[in-house]
PDB file of N, CA and C in Angstrom:
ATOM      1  N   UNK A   1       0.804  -1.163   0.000  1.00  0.00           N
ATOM      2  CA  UNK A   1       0.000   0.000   0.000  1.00  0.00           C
ATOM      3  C   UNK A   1       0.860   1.244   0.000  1.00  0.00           C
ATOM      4  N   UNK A   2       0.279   2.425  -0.507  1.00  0.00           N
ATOM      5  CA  UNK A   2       1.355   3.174  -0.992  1.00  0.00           C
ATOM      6  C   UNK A   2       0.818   4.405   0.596  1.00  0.00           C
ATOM      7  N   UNK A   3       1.818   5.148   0.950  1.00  0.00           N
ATOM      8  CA  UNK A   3       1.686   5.847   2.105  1.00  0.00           C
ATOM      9  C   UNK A   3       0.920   7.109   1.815  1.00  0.00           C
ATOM     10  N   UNK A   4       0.720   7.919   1.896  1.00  0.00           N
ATOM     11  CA  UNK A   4      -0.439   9.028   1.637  1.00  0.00           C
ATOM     12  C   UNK A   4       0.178  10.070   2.545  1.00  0.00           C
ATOM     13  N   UNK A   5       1.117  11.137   1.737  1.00  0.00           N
ATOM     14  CA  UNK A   5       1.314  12.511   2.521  1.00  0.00           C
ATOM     15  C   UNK A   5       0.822  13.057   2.376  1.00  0.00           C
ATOM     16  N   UNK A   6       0.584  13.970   3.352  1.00  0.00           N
ATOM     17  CA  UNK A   6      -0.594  14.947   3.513  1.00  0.00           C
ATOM     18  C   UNK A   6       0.373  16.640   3.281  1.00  0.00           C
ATOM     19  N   UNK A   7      -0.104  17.142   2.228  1.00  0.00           N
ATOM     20  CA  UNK A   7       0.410  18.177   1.494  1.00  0.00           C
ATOM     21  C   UNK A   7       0.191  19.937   2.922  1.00  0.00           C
ATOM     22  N   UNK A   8       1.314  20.371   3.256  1.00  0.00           N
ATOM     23  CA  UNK A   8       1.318  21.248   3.728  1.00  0.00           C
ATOM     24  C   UNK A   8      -0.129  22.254   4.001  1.00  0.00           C
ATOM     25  N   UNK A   9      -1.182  22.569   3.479  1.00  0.00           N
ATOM     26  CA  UNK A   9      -2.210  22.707   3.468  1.00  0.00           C
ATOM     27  C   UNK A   9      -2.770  21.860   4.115  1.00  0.00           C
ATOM     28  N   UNK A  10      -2.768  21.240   4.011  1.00  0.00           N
ATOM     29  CA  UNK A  10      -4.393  20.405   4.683  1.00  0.00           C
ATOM     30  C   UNK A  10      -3.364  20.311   6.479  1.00  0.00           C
ATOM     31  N   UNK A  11      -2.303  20.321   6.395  1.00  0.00           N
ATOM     32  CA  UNK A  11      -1.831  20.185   7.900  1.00  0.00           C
ATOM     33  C   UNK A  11      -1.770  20.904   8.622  1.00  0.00           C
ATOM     34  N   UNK A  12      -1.918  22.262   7.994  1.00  0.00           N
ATOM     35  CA  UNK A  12      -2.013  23.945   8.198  1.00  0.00           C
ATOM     36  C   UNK A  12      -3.526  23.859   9.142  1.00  0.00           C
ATOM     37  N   UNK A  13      -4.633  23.805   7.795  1.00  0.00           N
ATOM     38  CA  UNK A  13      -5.948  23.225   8.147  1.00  0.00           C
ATOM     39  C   UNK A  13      -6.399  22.619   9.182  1.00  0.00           C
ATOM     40  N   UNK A  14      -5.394  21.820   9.477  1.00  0.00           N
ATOM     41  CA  UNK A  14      -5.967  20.467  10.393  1.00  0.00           C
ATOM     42  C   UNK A  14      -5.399  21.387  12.008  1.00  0.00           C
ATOM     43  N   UNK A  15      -4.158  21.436  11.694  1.00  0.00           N
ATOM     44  CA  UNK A  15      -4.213  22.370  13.143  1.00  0.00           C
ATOM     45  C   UNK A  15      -4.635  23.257  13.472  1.00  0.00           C
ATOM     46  N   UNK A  16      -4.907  24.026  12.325  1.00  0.00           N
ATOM     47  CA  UNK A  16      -5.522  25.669  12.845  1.00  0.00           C
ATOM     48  C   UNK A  16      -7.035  24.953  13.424  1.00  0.00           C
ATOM     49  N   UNK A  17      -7.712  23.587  13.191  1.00  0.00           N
ATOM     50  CA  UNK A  17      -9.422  23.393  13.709  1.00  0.00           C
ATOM     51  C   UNK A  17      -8.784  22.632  15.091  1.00  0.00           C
ATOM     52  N   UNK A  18      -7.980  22.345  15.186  1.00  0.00           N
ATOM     53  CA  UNK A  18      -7.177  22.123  16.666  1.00  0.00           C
ATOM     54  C   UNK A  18      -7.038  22.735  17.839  1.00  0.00           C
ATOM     55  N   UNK A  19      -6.379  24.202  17.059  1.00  0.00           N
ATOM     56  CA  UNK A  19      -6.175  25.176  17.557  1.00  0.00           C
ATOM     57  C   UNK A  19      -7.814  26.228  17.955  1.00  0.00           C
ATOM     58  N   UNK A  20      -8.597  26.380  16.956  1.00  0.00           N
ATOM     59  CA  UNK A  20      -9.908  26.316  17.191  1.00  0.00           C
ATOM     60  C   UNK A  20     -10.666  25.935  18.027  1.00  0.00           C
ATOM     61  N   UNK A  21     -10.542  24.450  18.242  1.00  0.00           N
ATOM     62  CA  UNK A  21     -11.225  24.179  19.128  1.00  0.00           C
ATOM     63  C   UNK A  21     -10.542  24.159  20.561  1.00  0.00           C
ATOM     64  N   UNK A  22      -9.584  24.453  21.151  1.00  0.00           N
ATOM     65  CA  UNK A  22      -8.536  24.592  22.083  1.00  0.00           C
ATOM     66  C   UNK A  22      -8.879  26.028  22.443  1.00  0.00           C
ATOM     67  N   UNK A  23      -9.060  26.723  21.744  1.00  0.00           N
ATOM     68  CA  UNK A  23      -9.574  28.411  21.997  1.00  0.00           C
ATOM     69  C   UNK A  23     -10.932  28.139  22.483  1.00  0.00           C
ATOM     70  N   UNK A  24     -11.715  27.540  21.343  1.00  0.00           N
ATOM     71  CA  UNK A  24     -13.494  27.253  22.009  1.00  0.00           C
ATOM     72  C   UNK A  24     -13.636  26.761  23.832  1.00  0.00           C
ATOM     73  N   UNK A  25     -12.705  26.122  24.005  1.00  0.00           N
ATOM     74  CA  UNK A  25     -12.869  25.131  25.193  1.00  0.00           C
ATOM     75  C   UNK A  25     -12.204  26.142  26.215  1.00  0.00           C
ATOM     76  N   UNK A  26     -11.231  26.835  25.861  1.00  0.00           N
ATOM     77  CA  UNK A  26     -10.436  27.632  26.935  1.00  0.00           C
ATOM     78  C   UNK A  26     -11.683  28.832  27.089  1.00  0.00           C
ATOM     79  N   UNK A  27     -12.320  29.439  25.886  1.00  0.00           N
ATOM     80  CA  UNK A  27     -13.147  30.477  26.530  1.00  0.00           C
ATOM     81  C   UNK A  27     -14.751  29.894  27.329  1.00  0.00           C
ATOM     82  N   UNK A  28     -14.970  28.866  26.760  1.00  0.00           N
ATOM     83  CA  UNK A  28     -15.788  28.199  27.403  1.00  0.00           C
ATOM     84  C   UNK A  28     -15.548  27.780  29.026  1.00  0.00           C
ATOM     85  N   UNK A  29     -14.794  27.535  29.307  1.00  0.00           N
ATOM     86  CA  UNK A  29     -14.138  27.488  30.927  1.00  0.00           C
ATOM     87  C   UNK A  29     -14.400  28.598  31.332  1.00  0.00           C
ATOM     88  N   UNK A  30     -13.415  29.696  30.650  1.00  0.00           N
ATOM     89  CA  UNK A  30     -13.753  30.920  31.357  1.00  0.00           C
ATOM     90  C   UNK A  30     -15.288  31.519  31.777  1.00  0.00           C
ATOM     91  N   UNK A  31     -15.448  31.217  30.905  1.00  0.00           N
ATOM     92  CA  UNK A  31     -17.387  32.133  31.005  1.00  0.00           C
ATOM     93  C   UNK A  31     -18.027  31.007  32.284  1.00  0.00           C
ATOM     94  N   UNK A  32     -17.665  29.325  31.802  1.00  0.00           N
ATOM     95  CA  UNK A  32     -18.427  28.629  33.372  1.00  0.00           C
ATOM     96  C   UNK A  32     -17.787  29.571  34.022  1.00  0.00           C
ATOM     97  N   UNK A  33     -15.924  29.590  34.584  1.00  0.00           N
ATOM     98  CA  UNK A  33     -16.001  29.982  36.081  1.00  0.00           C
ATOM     99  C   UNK A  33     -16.580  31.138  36.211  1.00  0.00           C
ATOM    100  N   UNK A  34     -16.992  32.578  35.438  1.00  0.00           N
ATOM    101  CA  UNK A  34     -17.140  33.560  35.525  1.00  0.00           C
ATOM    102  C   UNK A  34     -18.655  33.656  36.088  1.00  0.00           C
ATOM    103  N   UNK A  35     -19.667  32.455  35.638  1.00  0.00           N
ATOM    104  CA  UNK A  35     -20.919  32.823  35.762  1.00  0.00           C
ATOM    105  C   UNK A  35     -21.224  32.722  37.402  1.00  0.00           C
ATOM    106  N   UNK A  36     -20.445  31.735  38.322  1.00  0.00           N
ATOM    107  CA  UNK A  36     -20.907  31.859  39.832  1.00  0.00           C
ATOM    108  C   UNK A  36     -20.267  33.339  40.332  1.00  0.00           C
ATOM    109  N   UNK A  37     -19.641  33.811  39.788  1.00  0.00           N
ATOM    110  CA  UNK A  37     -19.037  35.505  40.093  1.00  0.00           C
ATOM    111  C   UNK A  37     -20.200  36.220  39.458  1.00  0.00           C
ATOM    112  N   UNK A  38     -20.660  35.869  38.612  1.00  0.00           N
ATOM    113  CA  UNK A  38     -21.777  37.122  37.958  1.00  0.00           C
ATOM    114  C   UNK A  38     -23.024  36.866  38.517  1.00  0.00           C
ATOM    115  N   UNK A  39     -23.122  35.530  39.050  1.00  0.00           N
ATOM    116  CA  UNK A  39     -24.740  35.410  40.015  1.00  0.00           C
ATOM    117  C   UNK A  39     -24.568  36.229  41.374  1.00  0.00           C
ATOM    118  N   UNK A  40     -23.315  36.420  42.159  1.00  0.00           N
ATOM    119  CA  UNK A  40     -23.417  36.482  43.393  1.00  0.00           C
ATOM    120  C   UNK A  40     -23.288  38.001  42.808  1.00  0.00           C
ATOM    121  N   UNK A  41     -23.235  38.672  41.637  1.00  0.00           N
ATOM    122  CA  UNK A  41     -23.215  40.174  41.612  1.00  0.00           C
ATOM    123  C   UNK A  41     -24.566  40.387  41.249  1.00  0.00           C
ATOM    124  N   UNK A  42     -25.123  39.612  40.465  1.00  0.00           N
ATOM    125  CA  UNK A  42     -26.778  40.072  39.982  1.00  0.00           C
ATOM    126  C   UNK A  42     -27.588  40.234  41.622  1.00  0.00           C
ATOM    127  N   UNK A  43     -27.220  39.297  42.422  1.00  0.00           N
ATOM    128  CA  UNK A  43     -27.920  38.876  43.859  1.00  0.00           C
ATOM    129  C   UNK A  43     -27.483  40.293  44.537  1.00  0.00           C
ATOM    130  N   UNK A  44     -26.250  40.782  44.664  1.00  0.00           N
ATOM    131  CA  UNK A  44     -25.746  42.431  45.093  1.00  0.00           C
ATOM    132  C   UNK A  44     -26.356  43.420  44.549  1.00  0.00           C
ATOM    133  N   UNK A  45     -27.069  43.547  43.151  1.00  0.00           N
ATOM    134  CA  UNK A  45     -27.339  44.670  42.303  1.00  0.00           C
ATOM    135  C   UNK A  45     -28.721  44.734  42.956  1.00  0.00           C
ATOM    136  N   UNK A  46     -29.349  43.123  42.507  1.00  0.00           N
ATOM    137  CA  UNK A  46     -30.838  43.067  42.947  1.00  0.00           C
ATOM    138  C   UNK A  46     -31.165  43.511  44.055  1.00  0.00           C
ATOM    139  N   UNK A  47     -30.963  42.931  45.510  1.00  0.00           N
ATOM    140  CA  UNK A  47     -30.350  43.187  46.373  1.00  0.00           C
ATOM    141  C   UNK A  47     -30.643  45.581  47.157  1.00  0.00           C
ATOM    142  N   UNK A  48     -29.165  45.969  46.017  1.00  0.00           N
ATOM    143  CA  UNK A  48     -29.299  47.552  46.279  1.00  0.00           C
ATOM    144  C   UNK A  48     -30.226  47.799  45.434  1.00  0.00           C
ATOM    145  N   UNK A  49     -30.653  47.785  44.525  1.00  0.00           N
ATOM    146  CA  UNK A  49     -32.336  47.890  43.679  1.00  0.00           C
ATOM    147  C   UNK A  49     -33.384  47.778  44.704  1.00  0.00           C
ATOM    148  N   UNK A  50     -32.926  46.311  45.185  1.00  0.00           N
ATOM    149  CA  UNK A  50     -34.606  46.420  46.016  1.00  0.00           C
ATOM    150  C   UNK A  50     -34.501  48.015  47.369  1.00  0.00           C
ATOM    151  N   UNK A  51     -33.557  47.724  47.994  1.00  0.00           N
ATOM    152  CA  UNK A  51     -33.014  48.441  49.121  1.00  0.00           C
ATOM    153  C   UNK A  51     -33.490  50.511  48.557  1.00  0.00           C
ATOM    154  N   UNK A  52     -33.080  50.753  47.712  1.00  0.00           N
ATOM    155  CA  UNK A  52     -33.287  52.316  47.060  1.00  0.00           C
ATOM    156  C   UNK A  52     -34.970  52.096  46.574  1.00  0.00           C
ATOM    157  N   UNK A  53     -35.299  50.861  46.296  1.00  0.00           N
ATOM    158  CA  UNK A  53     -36.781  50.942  46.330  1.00  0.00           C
ATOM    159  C   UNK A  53     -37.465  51.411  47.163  1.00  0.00           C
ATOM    160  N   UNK A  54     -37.428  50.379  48.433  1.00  0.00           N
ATOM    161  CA  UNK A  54     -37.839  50.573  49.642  1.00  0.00           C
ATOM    162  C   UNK A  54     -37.697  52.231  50.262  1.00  0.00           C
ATOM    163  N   UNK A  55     -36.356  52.703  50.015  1.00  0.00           N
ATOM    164  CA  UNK A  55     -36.052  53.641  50.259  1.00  0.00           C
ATOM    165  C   UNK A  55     -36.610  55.178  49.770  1.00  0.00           C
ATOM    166  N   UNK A  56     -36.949  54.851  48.274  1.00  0.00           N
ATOM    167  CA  UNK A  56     -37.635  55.489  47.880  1.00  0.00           C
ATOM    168  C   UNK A  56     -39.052  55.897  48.227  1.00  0.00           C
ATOM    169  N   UNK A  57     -39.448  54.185  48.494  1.00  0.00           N
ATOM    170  CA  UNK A  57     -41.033  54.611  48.806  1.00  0.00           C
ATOM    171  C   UNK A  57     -41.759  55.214  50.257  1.00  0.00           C
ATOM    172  N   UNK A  58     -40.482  55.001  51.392  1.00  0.00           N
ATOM    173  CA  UNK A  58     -41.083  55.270  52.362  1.00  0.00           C
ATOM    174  C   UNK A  58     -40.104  56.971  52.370  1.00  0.00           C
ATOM    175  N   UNK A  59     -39.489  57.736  51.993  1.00  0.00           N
ATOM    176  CA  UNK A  59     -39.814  59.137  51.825  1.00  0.00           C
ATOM    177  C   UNK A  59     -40.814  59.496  51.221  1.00  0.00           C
ATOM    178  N   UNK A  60     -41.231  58.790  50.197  1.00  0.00           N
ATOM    179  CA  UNK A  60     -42.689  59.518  49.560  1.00  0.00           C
ATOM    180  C   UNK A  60     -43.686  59.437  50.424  1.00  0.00           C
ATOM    181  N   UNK A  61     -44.070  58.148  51.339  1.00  0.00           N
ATOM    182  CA  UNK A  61     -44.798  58.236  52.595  1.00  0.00           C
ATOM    183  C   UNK A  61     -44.613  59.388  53.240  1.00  0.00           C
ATOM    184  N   UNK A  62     -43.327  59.733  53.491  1.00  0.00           N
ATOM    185  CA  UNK A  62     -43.419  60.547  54.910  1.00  0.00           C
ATOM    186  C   UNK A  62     -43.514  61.722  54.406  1.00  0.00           C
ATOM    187  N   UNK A  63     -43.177  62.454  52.541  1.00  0.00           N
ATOM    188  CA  UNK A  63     -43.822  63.354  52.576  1.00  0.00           C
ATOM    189  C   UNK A  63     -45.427  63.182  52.292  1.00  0.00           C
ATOM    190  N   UNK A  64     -45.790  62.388  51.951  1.00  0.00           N
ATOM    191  CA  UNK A  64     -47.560  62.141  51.924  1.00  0.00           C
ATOM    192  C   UNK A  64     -47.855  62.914  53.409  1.00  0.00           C
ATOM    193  N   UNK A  65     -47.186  61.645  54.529  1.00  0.00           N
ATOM    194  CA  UNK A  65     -48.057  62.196  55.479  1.00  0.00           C
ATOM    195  C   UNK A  65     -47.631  63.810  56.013  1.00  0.00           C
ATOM    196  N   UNK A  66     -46.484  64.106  56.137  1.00  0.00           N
ATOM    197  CA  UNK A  66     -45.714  65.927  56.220  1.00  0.00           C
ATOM    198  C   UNK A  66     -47.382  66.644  55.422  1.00  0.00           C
ATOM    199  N   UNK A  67     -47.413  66.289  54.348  1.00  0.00           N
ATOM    200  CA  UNK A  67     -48.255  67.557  53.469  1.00  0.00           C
ATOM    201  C   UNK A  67     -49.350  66.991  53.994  1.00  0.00           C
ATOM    202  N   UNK A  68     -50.036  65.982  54.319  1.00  0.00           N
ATOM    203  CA  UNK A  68     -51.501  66.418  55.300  1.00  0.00           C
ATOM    204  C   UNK A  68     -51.631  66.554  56.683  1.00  0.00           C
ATOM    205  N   UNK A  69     -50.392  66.431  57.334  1.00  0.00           N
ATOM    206  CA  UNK A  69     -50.420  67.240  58.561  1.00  0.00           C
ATOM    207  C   UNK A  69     -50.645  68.811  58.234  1.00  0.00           C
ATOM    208  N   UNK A  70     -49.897  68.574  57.664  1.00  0.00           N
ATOM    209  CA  UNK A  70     -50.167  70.573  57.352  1.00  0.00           C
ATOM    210  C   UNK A  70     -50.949  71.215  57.109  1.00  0.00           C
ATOM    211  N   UNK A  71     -51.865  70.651  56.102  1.00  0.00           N
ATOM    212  CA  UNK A  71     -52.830  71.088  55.780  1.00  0.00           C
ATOM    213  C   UNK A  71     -54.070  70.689  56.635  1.00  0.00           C
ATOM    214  N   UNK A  72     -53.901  69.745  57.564  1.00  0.00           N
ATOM    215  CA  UNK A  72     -54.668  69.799  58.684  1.00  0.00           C
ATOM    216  C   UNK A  72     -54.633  70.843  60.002  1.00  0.00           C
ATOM    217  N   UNK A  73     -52.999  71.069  59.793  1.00  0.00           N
ATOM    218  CA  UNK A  73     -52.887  72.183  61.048  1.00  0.00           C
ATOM    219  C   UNK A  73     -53.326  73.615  60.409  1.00  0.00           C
ATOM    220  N   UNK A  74     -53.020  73.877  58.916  1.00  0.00           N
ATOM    221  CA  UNK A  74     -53.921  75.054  58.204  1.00  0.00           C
ATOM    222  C   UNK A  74     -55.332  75.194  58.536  1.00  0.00           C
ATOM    223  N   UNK A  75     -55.587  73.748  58.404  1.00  0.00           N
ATOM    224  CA  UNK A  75     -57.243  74.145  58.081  1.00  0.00           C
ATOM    225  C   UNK A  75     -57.782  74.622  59.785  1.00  0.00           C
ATOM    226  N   UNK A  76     -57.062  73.858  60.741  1.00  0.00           N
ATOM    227  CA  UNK A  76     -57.752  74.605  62.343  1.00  0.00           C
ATOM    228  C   UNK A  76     -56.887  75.705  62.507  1.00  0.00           C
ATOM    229  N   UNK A  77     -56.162  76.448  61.809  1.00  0.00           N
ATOM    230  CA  UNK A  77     -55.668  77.505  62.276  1.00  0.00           C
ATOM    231  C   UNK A  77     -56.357  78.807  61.573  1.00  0.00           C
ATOM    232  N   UNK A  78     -56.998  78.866  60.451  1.00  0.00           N
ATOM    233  CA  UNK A  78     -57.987  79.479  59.376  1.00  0.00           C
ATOM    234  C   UNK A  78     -58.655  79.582  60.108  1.00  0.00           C
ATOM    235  N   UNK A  79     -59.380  81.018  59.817  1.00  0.00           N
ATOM    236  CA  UNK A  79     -60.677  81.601  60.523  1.00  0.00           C
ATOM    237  C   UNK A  79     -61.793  80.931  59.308  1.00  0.00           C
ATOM    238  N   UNK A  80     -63.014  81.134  60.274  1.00  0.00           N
ATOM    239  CA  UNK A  80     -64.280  80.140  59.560  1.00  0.00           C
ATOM    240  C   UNK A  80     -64.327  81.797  58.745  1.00  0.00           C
ATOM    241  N   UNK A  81     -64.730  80.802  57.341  1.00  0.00           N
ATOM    242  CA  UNK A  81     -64.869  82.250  56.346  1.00  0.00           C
ATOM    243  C   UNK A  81     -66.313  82.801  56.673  1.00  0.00           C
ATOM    244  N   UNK A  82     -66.346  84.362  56.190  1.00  0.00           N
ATOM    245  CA  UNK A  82     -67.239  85.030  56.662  1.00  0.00           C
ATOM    246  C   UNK A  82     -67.541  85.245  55.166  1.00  0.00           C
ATOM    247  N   UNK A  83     -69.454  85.325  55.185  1.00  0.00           N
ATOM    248  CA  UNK A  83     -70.715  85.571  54.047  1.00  0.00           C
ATOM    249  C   UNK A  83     -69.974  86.803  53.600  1.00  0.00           C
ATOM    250  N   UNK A  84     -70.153  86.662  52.116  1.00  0.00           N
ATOM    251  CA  UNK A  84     -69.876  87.965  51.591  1.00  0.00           C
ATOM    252  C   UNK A  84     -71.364  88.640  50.950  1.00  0.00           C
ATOM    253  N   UNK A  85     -71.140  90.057  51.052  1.00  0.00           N
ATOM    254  CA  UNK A  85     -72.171  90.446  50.254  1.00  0.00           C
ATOM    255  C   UNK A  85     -73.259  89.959  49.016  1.00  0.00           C
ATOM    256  N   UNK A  86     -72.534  89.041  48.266  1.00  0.00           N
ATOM    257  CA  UNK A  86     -73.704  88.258  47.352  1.00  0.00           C
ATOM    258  C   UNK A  86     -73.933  86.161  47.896  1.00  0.00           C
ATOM    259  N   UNK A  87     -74.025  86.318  48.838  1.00  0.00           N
ATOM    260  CA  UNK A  87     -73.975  85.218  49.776  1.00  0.00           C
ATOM    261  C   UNK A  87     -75.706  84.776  49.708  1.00  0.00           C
ATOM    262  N   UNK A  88     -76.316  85.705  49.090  1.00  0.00           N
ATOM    263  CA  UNK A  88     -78.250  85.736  49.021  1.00  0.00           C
ATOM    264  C   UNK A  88     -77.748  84.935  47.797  1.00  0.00           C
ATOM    265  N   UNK A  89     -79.017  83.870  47.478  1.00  0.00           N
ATOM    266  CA  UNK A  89     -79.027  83.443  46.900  1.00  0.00           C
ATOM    267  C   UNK A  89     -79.599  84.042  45.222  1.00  0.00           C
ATOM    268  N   UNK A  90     -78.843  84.141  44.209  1.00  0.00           N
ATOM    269  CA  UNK A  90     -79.520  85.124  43.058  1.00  0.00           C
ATOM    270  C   UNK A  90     -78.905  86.470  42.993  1.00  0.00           C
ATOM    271  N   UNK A  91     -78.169  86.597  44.034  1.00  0.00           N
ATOM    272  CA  UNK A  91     -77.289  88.543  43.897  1.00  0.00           C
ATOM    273  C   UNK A  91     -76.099  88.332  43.231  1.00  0.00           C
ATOM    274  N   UNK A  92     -75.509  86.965  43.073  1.00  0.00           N
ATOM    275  CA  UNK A  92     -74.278  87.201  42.419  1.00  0.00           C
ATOM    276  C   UNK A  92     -74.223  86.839  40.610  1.00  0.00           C
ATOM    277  N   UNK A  93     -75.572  87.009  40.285  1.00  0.00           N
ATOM    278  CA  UNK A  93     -75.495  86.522  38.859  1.00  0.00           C
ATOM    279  C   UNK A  93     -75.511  87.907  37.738  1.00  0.00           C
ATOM    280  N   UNK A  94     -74.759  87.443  37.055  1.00  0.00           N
ATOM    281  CA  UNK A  94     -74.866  89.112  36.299  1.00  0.00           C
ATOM    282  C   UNK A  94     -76.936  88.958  35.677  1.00  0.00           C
ATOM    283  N   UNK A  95     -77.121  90.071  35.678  1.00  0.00           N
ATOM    284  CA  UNK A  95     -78.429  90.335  35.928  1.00  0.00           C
ATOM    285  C   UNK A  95     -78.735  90.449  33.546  1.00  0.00           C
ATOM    286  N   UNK A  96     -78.112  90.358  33.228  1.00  0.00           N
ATOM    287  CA  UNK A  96     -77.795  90.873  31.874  1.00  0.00           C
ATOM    288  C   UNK A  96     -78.052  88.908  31.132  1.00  0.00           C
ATOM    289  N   UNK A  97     -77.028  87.969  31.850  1.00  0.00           N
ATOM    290  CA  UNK A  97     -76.911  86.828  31.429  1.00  0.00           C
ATOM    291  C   UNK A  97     -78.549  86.347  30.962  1.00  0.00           C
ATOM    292  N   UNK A  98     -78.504  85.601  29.804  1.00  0.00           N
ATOM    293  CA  UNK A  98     -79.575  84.839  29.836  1.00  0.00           C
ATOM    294  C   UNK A  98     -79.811  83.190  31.102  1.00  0.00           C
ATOM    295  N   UNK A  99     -78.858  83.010  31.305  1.00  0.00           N
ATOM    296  CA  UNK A  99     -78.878  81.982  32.333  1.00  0.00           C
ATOM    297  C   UNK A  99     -78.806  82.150  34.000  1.00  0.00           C
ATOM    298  N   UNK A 100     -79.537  83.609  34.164  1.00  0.00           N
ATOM    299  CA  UNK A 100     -79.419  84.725  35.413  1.00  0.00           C
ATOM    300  C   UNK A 100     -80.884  84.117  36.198  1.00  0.00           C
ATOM    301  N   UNK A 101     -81.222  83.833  37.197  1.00  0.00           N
ATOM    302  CA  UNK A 101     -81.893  83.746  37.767  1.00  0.00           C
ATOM    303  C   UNK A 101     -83.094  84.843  37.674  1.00  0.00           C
ATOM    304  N   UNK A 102     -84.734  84.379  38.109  1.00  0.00           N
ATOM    305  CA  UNK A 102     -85.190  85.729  37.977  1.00  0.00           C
ATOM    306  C   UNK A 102     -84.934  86.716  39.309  1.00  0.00           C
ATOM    307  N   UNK A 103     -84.997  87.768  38.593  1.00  0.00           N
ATOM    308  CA  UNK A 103     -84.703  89.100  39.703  1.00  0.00           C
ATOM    309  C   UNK A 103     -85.331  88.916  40.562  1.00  0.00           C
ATOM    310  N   UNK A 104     -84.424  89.288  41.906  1.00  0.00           N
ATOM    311  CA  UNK A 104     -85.090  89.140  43.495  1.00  0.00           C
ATOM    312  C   UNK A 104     -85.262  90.954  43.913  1.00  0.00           C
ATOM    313  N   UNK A 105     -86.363  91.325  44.112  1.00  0.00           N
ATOM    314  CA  UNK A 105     -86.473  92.234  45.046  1.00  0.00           C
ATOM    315  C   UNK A 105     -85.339  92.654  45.726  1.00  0.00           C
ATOM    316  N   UNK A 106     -85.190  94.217  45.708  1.00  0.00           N
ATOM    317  CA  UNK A 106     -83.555  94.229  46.666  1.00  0.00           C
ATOM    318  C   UNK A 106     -84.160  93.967  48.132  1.00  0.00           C
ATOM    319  N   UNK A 107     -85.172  94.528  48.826  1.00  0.00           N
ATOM    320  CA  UNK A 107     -85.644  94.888  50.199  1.00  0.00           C
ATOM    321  C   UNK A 107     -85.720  93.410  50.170  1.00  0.00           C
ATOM    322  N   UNK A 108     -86.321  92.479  49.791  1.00  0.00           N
ATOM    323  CA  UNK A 108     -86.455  90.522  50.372  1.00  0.00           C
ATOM    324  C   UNK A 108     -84.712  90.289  50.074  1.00  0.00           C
ATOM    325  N   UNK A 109     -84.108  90.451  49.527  1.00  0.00           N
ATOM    326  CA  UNK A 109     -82.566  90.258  49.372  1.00  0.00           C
ATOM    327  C   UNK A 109     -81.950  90.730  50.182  1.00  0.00           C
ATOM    328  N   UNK A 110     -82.511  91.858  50.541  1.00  0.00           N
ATOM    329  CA  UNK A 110     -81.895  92.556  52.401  1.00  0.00           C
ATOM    330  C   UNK A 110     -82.840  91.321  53.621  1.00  0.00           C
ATOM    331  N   UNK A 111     -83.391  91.855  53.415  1.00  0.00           N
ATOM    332  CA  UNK A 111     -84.189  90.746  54.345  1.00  0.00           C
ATOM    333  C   UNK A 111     -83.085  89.061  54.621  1.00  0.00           C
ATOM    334  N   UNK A 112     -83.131  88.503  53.721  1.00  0.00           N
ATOM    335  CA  UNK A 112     -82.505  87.434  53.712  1.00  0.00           C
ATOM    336  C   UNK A 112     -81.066  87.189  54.107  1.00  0.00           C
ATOM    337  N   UNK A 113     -80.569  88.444  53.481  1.00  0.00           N
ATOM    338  CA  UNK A 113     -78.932  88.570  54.375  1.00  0.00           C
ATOM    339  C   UNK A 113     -79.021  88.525  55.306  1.00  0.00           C
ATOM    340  N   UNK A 114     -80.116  89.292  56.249  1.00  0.00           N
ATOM    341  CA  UNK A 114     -80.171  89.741  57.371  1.00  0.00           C
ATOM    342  C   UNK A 114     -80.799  88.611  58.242  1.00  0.00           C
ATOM    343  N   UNK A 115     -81.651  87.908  57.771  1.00  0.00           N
ATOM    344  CA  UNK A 115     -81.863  86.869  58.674  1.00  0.00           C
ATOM    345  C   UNK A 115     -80.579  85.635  58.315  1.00  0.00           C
ATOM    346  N   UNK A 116     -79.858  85.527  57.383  1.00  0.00           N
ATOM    347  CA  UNK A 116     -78.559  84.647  57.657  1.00  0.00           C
ATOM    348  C   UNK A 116     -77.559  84.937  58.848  1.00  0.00           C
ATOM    349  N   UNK A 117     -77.380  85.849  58.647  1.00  0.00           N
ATOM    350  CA  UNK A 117     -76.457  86.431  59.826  1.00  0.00           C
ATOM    351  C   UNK A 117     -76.573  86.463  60.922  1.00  0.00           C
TER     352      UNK A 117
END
C-alpha cells in the first residue's frame, strides 16, 4: 500500500481546527467559572435595587403624610370664612346673562342677608 502525505495545506488546516477548538474550550471554561461571580453580583445589584426601592417609597410616605399634617394644622388655624355680600341666593349673577336667575327684590334680598347672619 502506498503511504499518503498529507500536502502542507491540509496540515495547516488540520491544526488551525485544533487550535480552534482549544480556543473554544479555553473560553468556554472561562465564562463557566465567571458565571458563579456574575450570580453572586446580579444577587448584590438586585439586592441595592430592592433596598433604594424601599427607600424610595417610604420618603414619599413621609412626605404624603408631612403635606396632610399641614394642611390639617392650616385648616384649624384658618378663621371660619365670613358671608360675603352676594352670599343671598340670586345677587351674584350678572343680571344681563340669559342663564341669570329671575330678579329678586332688593328689600327681600336685604331681608334674607339679614336673617342669615
Amino acid at each position: 500500500m502506498a503511504k499518503t502525505v498529507k500536502s502542507p495545506e491540509v496540515l495547516e488546516a488540520e491544526a488551525s481546527a485544533a487550535e480552534m477548538k482549544a480556543k473554544r474550550d479555553e473560553i468556554t471554561a472561562y465564562y463557566s467559572d465567571s458565571i458563579s461571580h456574575l450570580e453572586v453580583q446580579l444577587n448584590y445589584e438586585t439586592l441595592l435595587k430592592d433596598i433604594e426601592t424601599a427607600r424610595a417609597e417610604r420618603v414619599q410616605a413621609q412626605k404624603f403624610l408631612a403635606n396632610a399634617m399641614a394642611e390639617q394644622q392650616q385648616a384649624q388655624q384658618a378663621p371660619a370664612p365670613q358671608p360675603t355680600g352676594n352670599a343671598v341666593a340670586g345677587t351674584d349673577w350678572d343680571a344681563a346673562s340669559d342663564k341669570a336667575p329671575p330678579a329678586v327684590d332688593p328689600a327681600f334680598a336685604e331681608a334674607a342677608r339679614k336673617l342669615k347672619q
